[in-house]
N, C-alpha and C. Protein backbone atom coordinates (compact mmCIF):
# COMPACT_ATOMS: atom_id res chain seq x y z
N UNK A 1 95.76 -126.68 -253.55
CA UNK A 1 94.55 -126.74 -252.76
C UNK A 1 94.93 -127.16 -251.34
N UNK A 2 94.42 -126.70 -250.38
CA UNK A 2 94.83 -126.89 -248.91
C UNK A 2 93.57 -127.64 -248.51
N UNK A 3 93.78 -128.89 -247.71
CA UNK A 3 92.76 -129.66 -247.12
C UNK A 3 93.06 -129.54 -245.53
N UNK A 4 92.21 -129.57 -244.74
CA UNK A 4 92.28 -129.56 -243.25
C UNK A 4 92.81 -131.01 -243.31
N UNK A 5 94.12 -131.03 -242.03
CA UNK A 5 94.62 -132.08 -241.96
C UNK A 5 94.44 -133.86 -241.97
N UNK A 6 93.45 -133.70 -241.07
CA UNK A 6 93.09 -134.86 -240.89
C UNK A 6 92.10 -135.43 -242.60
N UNK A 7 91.86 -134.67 -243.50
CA UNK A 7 91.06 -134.46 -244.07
C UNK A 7 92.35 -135.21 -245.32
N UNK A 8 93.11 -134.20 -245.37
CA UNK A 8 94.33 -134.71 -245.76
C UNK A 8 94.93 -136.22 -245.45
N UNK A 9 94.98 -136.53 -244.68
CA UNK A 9 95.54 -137.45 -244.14
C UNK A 9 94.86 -138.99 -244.57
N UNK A 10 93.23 -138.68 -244.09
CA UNK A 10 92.59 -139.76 -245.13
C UNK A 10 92.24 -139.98 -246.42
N UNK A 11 92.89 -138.72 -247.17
CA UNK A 11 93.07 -138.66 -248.56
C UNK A 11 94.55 -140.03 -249.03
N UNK A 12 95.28 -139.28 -248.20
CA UNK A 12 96.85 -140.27 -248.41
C UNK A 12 96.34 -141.13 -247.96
N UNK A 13 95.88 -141.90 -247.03
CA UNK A 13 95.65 -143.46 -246.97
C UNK A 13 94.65 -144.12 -247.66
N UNK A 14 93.88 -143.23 -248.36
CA UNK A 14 92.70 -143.83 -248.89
C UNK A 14 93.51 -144.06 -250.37
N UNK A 15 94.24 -143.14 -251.06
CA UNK A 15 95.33 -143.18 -251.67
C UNK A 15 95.64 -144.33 -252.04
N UNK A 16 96.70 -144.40 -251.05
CA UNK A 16 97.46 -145.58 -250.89
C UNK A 16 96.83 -146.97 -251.05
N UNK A 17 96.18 -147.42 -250.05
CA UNK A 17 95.26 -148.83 -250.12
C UNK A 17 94.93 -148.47 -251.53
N UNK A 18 94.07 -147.79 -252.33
CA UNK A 18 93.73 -148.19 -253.65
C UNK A 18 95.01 -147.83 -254.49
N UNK A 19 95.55 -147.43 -254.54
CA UNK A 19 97.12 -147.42 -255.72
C UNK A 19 96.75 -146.28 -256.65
N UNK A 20 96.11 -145.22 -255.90
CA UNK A 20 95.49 -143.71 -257.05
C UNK A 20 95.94 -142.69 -256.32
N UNK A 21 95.75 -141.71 -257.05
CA UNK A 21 96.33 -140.21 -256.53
C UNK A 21 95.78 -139.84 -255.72
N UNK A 22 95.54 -138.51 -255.26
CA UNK A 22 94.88 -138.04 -254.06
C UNK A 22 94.48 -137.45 -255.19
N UNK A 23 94.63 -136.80 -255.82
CA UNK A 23 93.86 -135.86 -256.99
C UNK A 23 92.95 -136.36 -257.80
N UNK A 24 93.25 -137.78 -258.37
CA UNK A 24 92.28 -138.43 -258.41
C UNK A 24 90.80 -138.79 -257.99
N UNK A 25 91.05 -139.35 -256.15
CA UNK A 25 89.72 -139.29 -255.17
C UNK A 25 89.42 -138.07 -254.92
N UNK A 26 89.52 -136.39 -255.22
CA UNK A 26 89.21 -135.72 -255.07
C UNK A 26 88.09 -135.54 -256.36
N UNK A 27 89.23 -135.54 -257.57
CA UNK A 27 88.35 -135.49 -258.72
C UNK A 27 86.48 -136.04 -258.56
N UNK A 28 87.23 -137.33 -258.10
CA UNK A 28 85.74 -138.44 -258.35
C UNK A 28 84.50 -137.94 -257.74
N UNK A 29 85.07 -137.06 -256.07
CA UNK A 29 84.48 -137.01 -254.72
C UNK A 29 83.76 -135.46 -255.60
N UNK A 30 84.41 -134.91 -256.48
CA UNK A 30 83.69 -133.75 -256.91
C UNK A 30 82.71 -133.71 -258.21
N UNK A 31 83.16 -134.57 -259.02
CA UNK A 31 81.92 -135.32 -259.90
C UNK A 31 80.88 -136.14 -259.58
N UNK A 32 81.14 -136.69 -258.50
CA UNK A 32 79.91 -137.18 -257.45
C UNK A 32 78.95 -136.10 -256.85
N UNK A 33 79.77 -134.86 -256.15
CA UNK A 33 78.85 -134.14 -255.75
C UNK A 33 77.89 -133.18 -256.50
N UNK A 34 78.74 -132.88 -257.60
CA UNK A 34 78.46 -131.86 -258.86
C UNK A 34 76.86 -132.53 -259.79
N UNK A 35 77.16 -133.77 -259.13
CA UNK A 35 76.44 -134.60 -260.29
C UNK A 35 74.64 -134.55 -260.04
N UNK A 36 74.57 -133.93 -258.85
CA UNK A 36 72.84 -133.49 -258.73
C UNK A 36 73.03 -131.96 -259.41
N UNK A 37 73.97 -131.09 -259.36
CA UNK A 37 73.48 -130.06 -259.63
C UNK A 37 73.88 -130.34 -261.37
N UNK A 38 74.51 -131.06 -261.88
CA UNK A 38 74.24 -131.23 -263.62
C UNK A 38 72.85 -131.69 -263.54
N UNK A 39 72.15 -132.26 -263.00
CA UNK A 39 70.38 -132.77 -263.75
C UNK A 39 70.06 -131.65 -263.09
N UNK A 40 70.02 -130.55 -262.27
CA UNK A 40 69.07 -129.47 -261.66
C UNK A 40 69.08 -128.57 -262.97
N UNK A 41 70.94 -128.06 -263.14
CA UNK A 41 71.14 -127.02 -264.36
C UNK A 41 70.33 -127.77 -265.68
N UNK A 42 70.32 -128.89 -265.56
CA UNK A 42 69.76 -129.41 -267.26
C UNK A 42 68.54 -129.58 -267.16
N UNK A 43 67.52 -129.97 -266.21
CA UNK A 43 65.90 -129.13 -266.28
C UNK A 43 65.86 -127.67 -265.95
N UNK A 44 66.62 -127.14 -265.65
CA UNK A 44 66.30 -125.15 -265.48
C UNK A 44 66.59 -125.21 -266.95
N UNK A 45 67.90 -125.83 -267.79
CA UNK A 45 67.49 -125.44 -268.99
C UNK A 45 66.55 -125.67 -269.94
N UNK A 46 66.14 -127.02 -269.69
CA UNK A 46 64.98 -127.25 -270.19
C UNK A 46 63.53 -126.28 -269.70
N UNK A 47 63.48 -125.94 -268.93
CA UNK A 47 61.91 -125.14 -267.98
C UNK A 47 62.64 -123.52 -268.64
N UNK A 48 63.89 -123.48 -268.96
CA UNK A 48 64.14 -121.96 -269.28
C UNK A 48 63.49 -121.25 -271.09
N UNK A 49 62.94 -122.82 -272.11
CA UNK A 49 62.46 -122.33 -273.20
C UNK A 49 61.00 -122.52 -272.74
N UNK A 50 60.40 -122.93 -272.11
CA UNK A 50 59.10 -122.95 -272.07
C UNK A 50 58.17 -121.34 -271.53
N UNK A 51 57.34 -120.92 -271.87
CA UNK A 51 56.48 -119.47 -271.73
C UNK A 51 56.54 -119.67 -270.30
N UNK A 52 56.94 -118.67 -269.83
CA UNK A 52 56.47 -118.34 -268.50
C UNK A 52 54.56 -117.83 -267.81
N UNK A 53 54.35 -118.39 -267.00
CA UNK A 53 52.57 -118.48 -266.32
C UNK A 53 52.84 -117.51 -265.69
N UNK A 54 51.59 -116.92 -265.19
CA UNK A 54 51.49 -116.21 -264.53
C UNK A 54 51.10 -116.51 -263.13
N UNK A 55 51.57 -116.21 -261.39
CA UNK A 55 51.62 -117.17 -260.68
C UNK A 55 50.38 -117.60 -260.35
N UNK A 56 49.28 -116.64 -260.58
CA UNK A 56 47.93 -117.60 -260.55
C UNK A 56 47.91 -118.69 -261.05
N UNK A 57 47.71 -118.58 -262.33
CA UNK A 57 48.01 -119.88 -262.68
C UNK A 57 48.39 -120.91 -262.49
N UNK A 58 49.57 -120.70 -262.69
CA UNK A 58 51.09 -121.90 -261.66
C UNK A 58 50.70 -122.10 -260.32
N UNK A 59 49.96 -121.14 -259.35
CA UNK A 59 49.32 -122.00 -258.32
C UNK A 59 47.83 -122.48 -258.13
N UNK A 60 47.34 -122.49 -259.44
CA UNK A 60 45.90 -123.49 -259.58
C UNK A 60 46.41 -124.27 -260.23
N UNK A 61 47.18 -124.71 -260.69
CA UNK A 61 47.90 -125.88 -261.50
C UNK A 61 48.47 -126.68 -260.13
N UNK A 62 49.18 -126.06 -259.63
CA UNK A 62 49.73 -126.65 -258.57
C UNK A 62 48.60 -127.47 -257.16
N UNK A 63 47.41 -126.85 -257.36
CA UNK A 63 46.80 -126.81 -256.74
C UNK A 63 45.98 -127.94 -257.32
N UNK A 64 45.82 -127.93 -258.22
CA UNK A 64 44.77 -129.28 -258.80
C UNK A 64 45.98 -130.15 -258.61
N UNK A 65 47.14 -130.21 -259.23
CA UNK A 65 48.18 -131.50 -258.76
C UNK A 65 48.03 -132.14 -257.85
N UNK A 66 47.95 -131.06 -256.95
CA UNK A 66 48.25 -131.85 -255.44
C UNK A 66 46.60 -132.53 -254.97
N UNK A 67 45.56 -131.67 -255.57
CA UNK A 67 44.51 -132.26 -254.93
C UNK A 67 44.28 -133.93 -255.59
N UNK A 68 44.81 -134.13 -256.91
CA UNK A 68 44.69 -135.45 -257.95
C UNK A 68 46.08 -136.05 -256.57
N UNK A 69 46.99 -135.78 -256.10
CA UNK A 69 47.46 -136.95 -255.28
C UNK A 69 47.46 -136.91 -253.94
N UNK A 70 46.10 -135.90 -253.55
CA UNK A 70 45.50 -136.05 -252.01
C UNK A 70 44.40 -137.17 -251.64
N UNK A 71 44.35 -137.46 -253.28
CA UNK A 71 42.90 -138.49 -253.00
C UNK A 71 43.00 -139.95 -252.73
């Protein structure tokens, strides 16, 4: 994997001061970021068994929602 230098560079010192790999703080830095889109993919799967509305619907639903927290 190629990192832009400087990018690199605070990988190795960040490294270093903690006594871990660079592959390591990459790992972490990518299970950190990954980690909103695991709860997004795991309600699409959940919202993916439920019947699909028709968008009328889904926007008078939406529409009473919002009016119950306009008040």
């Amino acid at each position: 994997m190629d990192f832009d230098s400087d990018l690199h560079r605070a990988l190795c010192i960040k490294a270093a001061e903690t006594d871990r790999f660079v592959s390591e703080l990459v790992n972490e830095a990518e299970k950190l970021m990954l980690a909103g889109d695991t709860k997004d993919l795991a309600a699409f799967e959940e919202g993916a068994h439920k019947p699909n509305l028709p968008f009328e619907v889904a926007l008078k639903n939406q529409n009473q929602h919002d009016t119950i927290w306009l008040r």
